[in-house]
Each structure stands twice: as structure tokens, then as C-alpha cells.
N, C-alpha and C. Protein backbone atom coordinates (compact mmCIF):
# COMPACT_ATOMS: atom_id res chain seq x y z
N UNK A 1 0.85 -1.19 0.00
CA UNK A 1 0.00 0.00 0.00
C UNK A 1 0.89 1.24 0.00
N UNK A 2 0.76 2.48 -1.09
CA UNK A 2 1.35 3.66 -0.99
C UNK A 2 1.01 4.62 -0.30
N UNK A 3 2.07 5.26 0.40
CA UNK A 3 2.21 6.25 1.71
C UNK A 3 1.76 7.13 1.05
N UNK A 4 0.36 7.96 1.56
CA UNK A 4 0.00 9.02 1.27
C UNK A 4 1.30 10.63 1.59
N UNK A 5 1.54 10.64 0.74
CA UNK A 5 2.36 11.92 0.22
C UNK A 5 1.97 13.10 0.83
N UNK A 6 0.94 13.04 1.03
CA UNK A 6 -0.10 14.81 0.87
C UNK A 6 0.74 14.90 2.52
N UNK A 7 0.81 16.61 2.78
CA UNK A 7 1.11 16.61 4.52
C UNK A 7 0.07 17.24 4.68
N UNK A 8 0.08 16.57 6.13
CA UNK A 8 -0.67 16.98 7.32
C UNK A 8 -1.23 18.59 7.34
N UNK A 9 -1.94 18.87 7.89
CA UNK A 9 -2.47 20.50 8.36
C UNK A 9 -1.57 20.71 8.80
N UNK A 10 -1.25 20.21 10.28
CA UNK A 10 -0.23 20.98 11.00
C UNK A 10 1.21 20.92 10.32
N UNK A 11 1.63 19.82 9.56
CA UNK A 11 2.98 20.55 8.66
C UNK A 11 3.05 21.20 8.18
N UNK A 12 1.83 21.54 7.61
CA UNK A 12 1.69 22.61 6.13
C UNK A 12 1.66 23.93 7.40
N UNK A 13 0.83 24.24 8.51
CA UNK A 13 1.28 25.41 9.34
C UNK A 13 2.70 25.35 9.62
N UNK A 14 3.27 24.37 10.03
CA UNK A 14 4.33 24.58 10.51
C UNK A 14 5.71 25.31 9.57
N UNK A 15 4.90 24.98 8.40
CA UNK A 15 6.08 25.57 7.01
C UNK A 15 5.39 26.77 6.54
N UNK A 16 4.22 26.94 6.72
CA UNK A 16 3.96 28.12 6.58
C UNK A 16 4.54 29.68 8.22
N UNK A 17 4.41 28.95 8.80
CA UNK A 17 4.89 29.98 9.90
C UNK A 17 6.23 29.79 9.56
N UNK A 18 7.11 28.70 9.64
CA UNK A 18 8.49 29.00 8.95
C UNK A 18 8.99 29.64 8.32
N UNK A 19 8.03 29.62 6.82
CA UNK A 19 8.55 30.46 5.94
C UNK A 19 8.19 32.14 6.30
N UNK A 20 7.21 32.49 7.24
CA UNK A 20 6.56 33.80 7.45
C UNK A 20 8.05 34.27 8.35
N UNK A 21 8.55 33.55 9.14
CA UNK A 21 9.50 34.03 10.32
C UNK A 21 10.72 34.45 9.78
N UNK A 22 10.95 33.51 8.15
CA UNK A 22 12.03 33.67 7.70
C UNK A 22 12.09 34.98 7.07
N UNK A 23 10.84 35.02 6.23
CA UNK A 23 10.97 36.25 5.55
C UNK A 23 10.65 37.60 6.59
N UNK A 24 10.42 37.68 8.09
CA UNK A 24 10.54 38.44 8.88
C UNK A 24 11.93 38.61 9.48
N UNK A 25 12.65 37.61 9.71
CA UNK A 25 14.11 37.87 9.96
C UNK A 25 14.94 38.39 8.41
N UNK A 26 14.83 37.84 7.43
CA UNK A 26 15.46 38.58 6.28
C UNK A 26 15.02 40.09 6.39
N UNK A 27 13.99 40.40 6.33
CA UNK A 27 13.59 42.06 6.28
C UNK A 27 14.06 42.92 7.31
N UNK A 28 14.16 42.43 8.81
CA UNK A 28 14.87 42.55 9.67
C UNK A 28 16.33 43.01 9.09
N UNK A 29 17.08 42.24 8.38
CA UNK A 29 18.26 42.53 8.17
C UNK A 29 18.20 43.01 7.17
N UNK A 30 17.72 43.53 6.26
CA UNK A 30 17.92 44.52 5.20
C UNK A 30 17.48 46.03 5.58
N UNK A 31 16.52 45.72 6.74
CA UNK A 31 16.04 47.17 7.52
C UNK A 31 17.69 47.47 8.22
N UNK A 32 18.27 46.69 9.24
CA UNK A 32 19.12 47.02 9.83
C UNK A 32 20.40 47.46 9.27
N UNK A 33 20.73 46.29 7.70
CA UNK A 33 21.91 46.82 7.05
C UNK A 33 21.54 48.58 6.29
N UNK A 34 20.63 48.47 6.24
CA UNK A 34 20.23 50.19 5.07
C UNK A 34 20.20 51.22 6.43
N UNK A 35 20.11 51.01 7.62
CA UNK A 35 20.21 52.13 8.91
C UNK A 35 21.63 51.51 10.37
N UNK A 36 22.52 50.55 9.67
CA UNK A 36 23.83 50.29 10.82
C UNK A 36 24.25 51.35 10.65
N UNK A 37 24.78 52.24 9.88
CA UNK A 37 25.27 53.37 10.58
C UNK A 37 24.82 54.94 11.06
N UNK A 38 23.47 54.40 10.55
CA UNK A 38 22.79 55.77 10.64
C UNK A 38 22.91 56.73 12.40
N UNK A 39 22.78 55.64 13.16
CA UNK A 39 22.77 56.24 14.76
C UNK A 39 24.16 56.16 14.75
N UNK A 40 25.03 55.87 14.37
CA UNK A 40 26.74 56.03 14.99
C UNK A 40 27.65 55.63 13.77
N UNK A 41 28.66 56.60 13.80
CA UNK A 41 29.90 55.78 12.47
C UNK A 41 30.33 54.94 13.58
N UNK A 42 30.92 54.04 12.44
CA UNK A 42 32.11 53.23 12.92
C UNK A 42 33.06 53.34 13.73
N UNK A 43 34.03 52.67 14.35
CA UNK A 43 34.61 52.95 15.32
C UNK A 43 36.35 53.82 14.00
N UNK A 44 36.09 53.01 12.72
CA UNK A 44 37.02 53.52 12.09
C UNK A 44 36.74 55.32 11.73
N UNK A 45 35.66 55.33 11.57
CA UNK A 45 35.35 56.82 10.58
C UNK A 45 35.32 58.07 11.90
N UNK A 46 35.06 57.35 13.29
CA UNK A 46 34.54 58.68 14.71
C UNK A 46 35.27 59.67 14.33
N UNK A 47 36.81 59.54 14.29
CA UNK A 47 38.01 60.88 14.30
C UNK A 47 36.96 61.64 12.89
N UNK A 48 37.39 61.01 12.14
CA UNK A 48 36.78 61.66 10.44
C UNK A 48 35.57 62.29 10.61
N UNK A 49 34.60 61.53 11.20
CA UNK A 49 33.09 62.48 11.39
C UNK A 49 33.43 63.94 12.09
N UNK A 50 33.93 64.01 13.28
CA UNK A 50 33.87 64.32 13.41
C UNK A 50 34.67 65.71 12.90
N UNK A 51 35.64 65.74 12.24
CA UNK A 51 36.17 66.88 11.40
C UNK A 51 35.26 67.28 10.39
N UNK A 52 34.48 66.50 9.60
CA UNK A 52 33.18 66.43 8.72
C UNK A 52 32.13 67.60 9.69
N UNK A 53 31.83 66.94 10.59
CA UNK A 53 30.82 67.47 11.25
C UNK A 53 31.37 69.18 11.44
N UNK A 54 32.61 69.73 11.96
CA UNK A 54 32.33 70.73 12.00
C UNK A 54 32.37 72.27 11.11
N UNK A 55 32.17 71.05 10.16
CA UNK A 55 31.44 72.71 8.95
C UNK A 55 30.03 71.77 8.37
N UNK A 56 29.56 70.61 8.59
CA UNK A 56 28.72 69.80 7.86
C UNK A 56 27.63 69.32 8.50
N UNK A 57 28.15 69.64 9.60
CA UNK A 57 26.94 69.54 11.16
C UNK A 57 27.11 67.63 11.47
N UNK A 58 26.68 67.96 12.90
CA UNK A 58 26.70 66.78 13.37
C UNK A 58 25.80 65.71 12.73
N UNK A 59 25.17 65.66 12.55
CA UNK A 59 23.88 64.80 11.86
C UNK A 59 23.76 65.07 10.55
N UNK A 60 24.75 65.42 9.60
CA UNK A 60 25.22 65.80 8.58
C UNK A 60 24.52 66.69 7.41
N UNK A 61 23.35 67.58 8.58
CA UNK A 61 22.78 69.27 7.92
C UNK A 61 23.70 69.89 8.25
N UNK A 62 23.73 70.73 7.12
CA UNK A 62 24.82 71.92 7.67
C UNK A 62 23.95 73.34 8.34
N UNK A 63 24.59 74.13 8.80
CA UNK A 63 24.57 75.07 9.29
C UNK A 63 25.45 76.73 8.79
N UNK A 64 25.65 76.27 7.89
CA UNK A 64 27.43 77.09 7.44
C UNK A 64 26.54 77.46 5.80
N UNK A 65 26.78 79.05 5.62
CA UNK A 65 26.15 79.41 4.22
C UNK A 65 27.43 78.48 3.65
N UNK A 66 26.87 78.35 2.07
CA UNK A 66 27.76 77.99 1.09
C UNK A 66 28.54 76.21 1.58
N UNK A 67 27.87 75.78 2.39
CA UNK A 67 28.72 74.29 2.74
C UNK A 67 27.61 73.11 2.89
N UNK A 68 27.46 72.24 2.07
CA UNK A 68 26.42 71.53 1.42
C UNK A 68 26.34 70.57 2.84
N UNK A 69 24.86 70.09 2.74
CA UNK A 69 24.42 69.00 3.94
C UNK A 69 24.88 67.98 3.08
N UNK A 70 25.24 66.39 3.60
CA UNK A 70 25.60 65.38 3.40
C UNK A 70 24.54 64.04 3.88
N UNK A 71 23.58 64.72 4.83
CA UNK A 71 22.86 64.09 5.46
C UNK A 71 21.94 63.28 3.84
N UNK A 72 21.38 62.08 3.65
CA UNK A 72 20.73 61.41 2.74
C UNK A 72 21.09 61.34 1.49
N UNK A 73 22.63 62.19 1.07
CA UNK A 73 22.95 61.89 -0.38
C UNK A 73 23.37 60.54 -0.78
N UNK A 74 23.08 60.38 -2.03
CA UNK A 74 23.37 59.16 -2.57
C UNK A 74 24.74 58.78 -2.03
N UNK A 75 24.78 57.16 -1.65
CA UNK A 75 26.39 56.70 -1.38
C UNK A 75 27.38 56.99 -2.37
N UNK A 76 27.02 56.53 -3.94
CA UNK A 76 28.15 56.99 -5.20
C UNK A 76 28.08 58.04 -5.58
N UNK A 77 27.32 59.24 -5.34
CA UNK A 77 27.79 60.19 -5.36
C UNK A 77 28.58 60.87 -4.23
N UNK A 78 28.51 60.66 -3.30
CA UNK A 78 29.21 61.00 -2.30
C UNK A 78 30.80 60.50 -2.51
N UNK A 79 31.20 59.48 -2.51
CA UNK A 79 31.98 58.55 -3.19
C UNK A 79 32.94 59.35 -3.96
N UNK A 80 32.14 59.72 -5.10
CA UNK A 80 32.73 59.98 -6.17
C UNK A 80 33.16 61.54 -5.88
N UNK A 81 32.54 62.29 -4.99
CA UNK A 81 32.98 63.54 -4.92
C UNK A 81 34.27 63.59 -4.05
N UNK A 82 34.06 62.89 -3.06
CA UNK A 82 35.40 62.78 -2.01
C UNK A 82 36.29 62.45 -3.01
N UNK A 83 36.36 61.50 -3.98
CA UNK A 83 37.33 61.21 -4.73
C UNK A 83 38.58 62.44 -5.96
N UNK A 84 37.05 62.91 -6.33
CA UNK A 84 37.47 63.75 -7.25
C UNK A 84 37.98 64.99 -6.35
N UNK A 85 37.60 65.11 -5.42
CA UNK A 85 38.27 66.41 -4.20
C UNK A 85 39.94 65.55 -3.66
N UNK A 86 39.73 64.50 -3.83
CA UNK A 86 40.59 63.77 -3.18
C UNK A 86 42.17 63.87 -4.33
N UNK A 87 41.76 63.68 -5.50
CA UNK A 87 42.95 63.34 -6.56
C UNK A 87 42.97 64.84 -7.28
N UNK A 88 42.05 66.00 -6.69
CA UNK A 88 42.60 67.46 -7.74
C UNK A 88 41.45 67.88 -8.97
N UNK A 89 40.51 66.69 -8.92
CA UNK A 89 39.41 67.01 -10.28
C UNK A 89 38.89 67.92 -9.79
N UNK A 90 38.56 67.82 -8.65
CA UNK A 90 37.33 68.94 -8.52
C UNK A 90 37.93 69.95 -7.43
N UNK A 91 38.04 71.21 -7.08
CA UNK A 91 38.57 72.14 -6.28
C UNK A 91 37.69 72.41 -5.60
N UNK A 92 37.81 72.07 -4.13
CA UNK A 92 37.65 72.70 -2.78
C UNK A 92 38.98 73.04 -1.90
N UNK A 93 39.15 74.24 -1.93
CA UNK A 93 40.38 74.46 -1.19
C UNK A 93 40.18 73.97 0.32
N UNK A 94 39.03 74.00 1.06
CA UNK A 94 39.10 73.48 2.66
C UNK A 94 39.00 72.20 2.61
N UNK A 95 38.84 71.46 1.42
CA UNK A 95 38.36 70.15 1.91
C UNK A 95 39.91 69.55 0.98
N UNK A 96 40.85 69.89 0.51
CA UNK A 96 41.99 69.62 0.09
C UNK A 96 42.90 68.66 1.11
N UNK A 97 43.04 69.46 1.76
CA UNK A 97 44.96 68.61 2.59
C UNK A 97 43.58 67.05 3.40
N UNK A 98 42.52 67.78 3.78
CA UNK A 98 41.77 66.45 4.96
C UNK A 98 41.28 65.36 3.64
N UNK A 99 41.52 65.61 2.08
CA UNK A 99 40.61 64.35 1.31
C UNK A 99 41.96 63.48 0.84
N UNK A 100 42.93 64.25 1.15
CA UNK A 100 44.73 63.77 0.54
C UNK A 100 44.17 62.39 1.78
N UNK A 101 44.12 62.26 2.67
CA UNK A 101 44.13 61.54 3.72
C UNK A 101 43.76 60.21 4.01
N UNK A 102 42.23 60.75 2.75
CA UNK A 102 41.23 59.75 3.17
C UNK A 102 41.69 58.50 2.46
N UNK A 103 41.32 56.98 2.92
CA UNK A 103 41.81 55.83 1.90
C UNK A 103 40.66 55.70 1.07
N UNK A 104 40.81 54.46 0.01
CA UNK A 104 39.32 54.46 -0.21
C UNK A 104 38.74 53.62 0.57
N UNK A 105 38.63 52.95 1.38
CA UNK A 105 38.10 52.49 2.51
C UNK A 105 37.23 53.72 3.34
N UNK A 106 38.15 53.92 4.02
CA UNK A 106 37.21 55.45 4.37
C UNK A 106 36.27 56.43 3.76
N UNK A 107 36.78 56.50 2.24
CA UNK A 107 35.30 57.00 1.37
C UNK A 107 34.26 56.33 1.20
N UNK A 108 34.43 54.69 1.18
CA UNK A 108 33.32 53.94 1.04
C UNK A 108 32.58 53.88 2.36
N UNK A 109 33.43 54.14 3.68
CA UNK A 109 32.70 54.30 4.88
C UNK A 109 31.91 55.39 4.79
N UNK A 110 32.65 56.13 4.63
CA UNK A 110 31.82 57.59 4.30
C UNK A 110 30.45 57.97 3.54
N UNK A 111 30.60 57.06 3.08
CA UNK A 111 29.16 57.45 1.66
C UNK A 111 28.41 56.08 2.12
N UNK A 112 28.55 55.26 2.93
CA UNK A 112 27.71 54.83 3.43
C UNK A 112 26.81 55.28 4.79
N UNK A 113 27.85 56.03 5.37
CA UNK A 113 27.23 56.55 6.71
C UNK A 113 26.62 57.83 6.34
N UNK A 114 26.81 58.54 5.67
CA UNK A 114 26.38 59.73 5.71
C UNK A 114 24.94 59.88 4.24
N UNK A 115 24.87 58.64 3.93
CA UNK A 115 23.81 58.36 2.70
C UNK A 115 22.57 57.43 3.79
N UNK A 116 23.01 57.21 5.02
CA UNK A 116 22.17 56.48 5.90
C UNK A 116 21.56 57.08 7.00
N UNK A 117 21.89 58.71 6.93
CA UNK A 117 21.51 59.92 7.88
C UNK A 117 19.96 60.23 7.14
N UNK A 118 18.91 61.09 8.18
CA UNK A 118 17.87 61.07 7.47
C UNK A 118 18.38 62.47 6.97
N UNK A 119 17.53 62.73 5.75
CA UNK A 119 17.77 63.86 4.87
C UNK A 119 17.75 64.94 5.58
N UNK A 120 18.10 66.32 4.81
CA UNK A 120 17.76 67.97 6.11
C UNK A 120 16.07 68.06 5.33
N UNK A 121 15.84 68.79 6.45
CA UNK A 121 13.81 68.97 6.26
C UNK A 121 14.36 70.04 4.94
N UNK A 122 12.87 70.70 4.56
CA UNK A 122 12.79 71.09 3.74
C UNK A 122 12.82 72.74 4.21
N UNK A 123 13.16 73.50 3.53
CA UNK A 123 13.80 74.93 3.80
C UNK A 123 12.24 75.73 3.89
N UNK A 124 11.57 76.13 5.09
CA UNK A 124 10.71 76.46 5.45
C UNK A 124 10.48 78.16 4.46
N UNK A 125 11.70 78.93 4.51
CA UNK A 125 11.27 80.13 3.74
C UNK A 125 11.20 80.14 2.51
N UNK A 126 11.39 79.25 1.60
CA UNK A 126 11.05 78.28 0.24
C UNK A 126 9.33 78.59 0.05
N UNK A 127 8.67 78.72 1.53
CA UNK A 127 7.22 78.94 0.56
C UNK A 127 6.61 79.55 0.14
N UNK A 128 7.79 80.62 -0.13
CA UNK A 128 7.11 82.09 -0.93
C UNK A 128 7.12 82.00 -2.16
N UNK A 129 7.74 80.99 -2.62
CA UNK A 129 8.97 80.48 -4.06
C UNK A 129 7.75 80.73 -4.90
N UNK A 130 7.75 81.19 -6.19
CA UNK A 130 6.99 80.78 -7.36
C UNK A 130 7.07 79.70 -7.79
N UNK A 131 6.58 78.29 -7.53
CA UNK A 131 6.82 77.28 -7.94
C UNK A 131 6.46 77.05 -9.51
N UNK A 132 5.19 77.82 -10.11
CA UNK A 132 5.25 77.71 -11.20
C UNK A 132 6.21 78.12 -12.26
N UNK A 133 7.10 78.99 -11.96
CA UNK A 133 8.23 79.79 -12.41
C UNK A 133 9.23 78.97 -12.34
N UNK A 134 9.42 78.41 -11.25
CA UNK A 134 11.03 77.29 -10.78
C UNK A 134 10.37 76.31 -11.97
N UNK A 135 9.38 75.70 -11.83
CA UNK A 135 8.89 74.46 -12.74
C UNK A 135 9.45 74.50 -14.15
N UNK A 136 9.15 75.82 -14.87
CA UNK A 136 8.61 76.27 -15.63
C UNK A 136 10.47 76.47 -16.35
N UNK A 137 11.54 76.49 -15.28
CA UNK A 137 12.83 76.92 -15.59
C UNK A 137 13.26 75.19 -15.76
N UNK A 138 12.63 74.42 -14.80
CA UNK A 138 13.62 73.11 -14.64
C UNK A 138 12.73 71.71 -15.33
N UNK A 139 11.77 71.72 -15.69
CA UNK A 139 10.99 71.02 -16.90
C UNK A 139 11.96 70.71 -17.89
N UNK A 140 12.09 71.84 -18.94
CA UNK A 140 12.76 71.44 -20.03
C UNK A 140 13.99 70.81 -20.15
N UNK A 141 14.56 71.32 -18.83
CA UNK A 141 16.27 70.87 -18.49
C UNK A 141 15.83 69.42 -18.30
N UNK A 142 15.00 68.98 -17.71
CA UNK A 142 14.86 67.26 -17.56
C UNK A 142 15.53 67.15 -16.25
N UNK A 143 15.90 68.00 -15.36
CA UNK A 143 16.49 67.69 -14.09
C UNK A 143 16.07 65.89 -13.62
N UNK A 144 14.52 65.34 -13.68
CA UNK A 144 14.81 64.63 -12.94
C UNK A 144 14.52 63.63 -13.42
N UNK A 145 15.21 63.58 -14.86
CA UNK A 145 15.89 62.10 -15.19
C UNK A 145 17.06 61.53 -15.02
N UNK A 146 17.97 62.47 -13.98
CA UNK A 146 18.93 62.19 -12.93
C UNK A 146 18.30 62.15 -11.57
N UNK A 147 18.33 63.19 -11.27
CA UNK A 147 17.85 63.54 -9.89
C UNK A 147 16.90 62.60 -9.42
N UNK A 148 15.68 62.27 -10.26
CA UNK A 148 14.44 61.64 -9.76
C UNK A 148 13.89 62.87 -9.69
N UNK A 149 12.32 62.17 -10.01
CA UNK A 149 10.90 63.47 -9.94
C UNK A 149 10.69 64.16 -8.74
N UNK A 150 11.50 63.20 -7.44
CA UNK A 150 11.29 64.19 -6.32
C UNK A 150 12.55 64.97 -5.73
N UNK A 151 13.62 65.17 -6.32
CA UNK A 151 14.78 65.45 -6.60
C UNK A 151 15.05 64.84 -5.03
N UNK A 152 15.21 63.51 -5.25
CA UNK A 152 15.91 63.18 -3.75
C UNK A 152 17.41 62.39 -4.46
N UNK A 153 17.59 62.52 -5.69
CA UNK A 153 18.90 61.89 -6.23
C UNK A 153 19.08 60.26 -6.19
N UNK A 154 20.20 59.85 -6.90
CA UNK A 154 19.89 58.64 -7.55
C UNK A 154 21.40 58.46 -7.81
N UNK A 155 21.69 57.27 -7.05
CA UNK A 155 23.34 56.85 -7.84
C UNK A 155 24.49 58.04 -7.84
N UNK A 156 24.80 58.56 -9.40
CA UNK A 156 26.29 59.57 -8.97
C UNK A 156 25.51 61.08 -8.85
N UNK A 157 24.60 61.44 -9.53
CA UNK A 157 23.23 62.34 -9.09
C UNK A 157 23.56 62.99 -7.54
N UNK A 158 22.70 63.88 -7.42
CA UNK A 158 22.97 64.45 -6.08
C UNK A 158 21.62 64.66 -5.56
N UNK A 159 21.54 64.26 -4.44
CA UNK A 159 20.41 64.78 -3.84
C UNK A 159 20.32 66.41 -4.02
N UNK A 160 18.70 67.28 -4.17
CA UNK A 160 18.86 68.44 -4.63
C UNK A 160 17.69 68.81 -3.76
N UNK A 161 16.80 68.34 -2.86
CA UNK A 161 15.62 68.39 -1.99
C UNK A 161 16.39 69.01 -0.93
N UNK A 162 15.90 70.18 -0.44
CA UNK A 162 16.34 70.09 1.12
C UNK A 162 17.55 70.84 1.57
N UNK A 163 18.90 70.68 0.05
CA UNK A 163 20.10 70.90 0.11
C UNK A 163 19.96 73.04 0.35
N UNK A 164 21.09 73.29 0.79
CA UNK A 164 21.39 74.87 1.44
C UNK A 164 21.15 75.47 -0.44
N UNK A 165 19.95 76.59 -0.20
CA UNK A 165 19.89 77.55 -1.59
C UNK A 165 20.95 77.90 -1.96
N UNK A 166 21.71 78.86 -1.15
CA UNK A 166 22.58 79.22 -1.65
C UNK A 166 23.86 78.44 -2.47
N UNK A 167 24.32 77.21 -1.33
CA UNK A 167 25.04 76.43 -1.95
C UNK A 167 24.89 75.99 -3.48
N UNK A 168 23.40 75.05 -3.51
CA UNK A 168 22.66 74.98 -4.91
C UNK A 168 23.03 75.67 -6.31
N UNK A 169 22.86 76.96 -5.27
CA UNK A 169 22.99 78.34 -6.86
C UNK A 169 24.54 78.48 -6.67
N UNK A 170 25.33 77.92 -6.10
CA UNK A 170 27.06 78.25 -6.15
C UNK A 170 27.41 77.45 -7.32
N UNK A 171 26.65 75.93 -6.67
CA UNK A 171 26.79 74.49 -8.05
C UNK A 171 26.28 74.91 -9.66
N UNK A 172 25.35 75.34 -9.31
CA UNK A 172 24.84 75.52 -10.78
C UNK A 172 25.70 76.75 -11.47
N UNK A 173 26.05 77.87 -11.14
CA UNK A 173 27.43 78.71 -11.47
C UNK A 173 28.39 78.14 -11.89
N UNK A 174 28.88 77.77 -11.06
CA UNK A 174 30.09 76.98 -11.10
C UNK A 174 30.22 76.01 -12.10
N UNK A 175 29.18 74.84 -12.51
CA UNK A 175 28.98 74.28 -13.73
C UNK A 175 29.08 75.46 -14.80
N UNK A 176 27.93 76.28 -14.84
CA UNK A 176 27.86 77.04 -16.18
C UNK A 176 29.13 77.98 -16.70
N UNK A 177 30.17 78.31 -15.03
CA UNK A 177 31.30 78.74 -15.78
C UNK A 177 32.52 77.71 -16.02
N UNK A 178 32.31 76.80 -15.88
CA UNK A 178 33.26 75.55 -16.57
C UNK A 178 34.09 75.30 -14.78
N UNK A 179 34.02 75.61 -13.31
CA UNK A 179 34.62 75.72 -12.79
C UNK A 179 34.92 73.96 -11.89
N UNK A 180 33.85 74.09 -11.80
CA UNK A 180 32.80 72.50 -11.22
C UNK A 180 33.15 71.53 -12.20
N UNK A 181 34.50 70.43 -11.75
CA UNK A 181 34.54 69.35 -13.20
C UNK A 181 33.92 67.88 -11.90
N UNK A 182 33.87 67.15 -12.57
CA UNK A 182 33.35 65.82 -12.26
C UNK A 182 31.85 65.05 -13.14
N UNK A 183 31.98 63.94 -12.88
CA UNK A 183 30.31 63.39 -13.24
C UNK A 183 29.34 64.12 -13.83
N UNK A 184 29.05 64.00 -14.94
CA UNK A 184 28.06 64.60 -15.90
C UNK A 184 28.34 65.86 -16.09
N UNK A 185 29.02 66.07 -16.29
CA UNK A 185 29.67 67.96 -16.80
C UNK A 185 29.03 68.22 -17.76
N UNK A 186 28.91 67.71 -18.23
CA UNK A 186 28.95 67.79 -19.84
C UNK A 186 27.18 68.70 -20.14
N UNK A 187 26.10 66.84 -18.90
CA UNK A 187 24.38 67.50 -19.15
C UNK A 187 24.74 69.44 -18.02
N UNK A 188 25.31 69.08 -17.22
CA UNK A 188 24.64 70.27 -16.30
C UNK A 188 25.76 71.69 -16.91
N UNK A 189 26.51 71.84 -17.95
CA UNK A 189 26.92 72.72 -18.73
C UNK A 189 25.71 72.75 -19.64
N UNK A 190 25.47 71.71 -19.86
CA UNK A 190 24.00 72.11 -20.95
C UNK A 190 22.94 72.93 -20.58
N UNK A 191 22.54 72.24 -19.09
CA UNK A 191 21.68 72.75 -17.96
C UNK A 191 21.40 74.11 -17.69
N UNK A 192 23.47 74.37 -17.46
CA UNK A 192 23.16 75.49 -16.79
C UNK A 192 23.53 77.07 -17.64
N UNK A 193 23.95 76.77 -18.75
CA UNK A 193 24.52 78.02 -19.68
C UNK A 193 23.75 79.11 -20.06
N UNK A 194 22.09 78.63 -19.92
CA UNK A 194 21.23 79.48 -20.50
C UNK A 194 20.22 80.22 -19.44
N UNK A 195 21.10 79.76 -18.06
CA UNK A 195 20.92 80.24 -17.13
C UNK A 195 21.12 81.21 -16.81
N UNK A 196 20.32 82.35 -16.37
CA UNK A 196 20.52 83.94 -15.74
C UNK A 196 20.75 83.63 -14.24
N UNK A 197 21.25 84.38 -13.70
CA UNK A 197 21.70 84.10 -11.93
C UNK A 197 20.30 84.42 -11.40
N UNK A 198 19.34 85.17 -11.80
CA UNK A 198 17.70 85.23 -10.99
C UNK A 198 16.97 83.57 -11.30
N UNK A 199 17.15 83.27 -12.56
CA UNK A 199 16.87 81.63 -12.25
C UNK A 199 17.53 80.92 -11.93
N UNK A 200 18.80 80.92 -11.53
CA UNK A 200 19.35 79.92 -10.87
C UNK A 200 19.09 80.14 -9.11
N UNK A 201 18.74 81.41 -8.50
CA UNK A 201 18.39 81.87 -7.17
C UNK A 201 17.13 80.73 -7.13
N UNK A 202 16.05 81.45 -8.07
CA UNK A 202 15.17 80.96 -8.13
C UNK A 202 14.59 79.28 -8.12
N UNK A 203 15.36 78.80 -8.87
CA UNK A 203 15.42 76.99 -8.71
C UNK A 203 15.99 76.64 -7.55
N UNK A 204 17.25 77.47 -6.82
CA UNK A 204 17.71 76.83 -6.03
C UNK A 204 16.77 77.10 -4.61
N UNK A 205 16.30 77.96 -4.47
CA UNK A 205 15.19 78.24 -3.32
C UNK A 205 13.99 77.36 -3.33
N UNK A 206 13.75 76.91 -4.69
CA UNK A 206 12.69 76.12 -4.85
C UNK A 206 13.14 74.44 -4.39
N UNK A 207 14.27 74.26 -4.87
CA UNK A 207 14.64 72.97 -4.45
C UNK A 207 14.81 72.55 -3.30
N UNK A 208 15.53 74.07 -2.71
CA UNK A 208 15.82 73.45 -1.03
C UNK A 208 14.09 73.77 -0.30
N UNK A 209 13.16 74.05 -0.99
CA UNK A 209 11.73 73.54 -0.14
C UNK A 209 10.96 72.27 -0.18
N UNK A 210 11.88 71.86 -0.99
CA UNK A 210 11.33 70.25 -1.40
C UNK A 210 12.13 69.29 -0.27
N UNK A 211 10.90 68.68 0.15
CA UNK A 211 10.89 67.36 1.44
C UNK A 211 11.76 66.21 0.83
């Protein structure tokens, strides 16, 4: 006589709660790996944060006109900027002799911890902005087939939600006068050439009100 095959109720629960626990401990750890460093760097990066932190803020909003938050930017773009600050592509004179320093170990720490901070809120005096006007400047440019539609950035992209106005309108200058080299030069010279400095104020006030 052949052994009925079929299982039991209670096996079939027992593999069904199995499999429910499993896929609750996996999510568990993909929640925990996307926020391990968000409450604390590493014991390698503490010295480094904290030189970061004091023009970049502790929780990595800044506070400082003209000195960009770090808090929620993409990891490869972050990455890639330390790098290019690091080897001479791109010129920041304060952030020079401290990026000579960094290994790439430490940049990859870096752009993981500081891409795992929650973003800076959104720039409260932003809501005077003409949004139909900012729209109306950054539509055609296609901003956010990099950026993303909610300009929270994407890969070598930069987060652009949230980030300091002023800073914003330094970047977009700085592209349009050839000063700014790195990653996509090429679209945001396109971007930014036909740019007047009242729309570039203007986009950048609008961006840093975006959540």
C-alpha cells in the first residue's frame, strides 16, 4: 500500500509559519543593514566624522552658508565627490589637505554613513517660491531624469531636496562657468549656460523647499 504523500495541516502550518518568520528575519536585516550606521559611524570613521561634522553639522545638515548637507545623499555620489576632491578634479580648497588623507576604505565608509543619515527637512522660507516659475525653468532641463521626480537623487546624481539655496545656486554657477569638473559635466553645462543668476536663485530656493 502507498504512503500518502499529501502533509498533514499541522505541517503545512508549521512551514507556513516558517517560511513567514524567515521572511521576517530577512527584512529585519535589510532594515538594519540600510540604517547600521545611521545612529553612529564606525569605530574607524569617529576621528573623520567628526572633522566632517564641523562645517557639515553633526547629523550631517549643515549650518554654514555655502557648505552643502551630506545628510541622505546618494552613497556613489558622495563617493565619487570625495574622490574627485581627493585626486585634484574637482577644487575645494578646505576640503583639500583632509581628502589627501582619506583611503578608499574610508570613502566607502563615508558614503555609506552619511547616505544612511535622514535627509535635512525642507527649507521652510522656500514657501514664498513661485513654484510655477522654478517648474517652468527646470521642466525642459529634464532635471529629474537624474535627480528623480522628487529630486531626492539617484546613484552619482545628487540629492537636490532640502540641500542649502545658496550652496545649490554656487553648483549651478560653477557648472555654467566651466569651474565645477566631475560626473556629468557635460548635461549640467548644458543645464546650466542658458541660465541667468535670478533663475538659478530661483530653482535653487525652490529645491531646497522640497521634502
Amino acid at each position: 500500500m502507498q504512503r500518502d504523500q499529501r502533509s498533514s495541516p499541522s505541517q503545512s502550518t508549521r512551514r507556513g509559519v516558517g517560511n513567514i518568520v524567515c521572511v521576517a528575519i530577512a527584512q529585519a536585516v535589510v532594515a538594519w543593514a540600510a540604517t547600521a550606521f545611521a545612529a553612529d559611524p564606525p569605530d574607524s570613521l569617529r576621528e573623520i566624522v567628526q572633522t566632517c561634522a564641523s562645517c557639515h553639522g553633526a547629523d550631517g545638515i549643515s549650518a554654514i552658508v555655502n557648505t552643502p548637507s551630506l545628510a541622505g545623499q546618494p552613497d556613489i555620489f558622495l563617493q565619487y565627490q570625495l574622490v574627485f576632491i581627493r585626486d585634484g578634479a574637482r577644487k575645494v580648497e578646505v576640503m583639500q589637505e583632509f581628502a589627501k588623507k582619506l583611503t578608499d576604505q574610508n570613502i566607502r565608509d563615508l558614503g555609506a554613513y552619511y547616505s544612511s543619515l535622514p535627509p535635512p527637512p525642507a527649507l521652510a522660507s522656500a514657501d514664498n517660491v513661485d513654484a510655477e516659475k522654478a517648474t517652468a525653468l527646470i521642466v525642459p532641463r529634464h532635471c529629474d531624469s537624474c535627480h528623480k521626480p522628487d529630486f531626492s537623487g539617484q546613484g552619482e546624481s545628487a540629492r537636490l531636496a532640502g540641500q542649502r539655496p545658496e550652496y545649490l545656486m554656487k553648483a549651478l554657477s560653477d557648472f555654467r562657468s566651466g569651474v565645477r569638473r566631475g560626473r556629468g559635466l557635460g548635461a549640467m553645462i548644458e543645464v546650466s549656460v542658458t541660465l541667468h543668476d535670478q533663475d538659478m536663485e530661483l530653482i535653487a530656493a525652490y529645491l531646497a523647499g522640497k521634502p
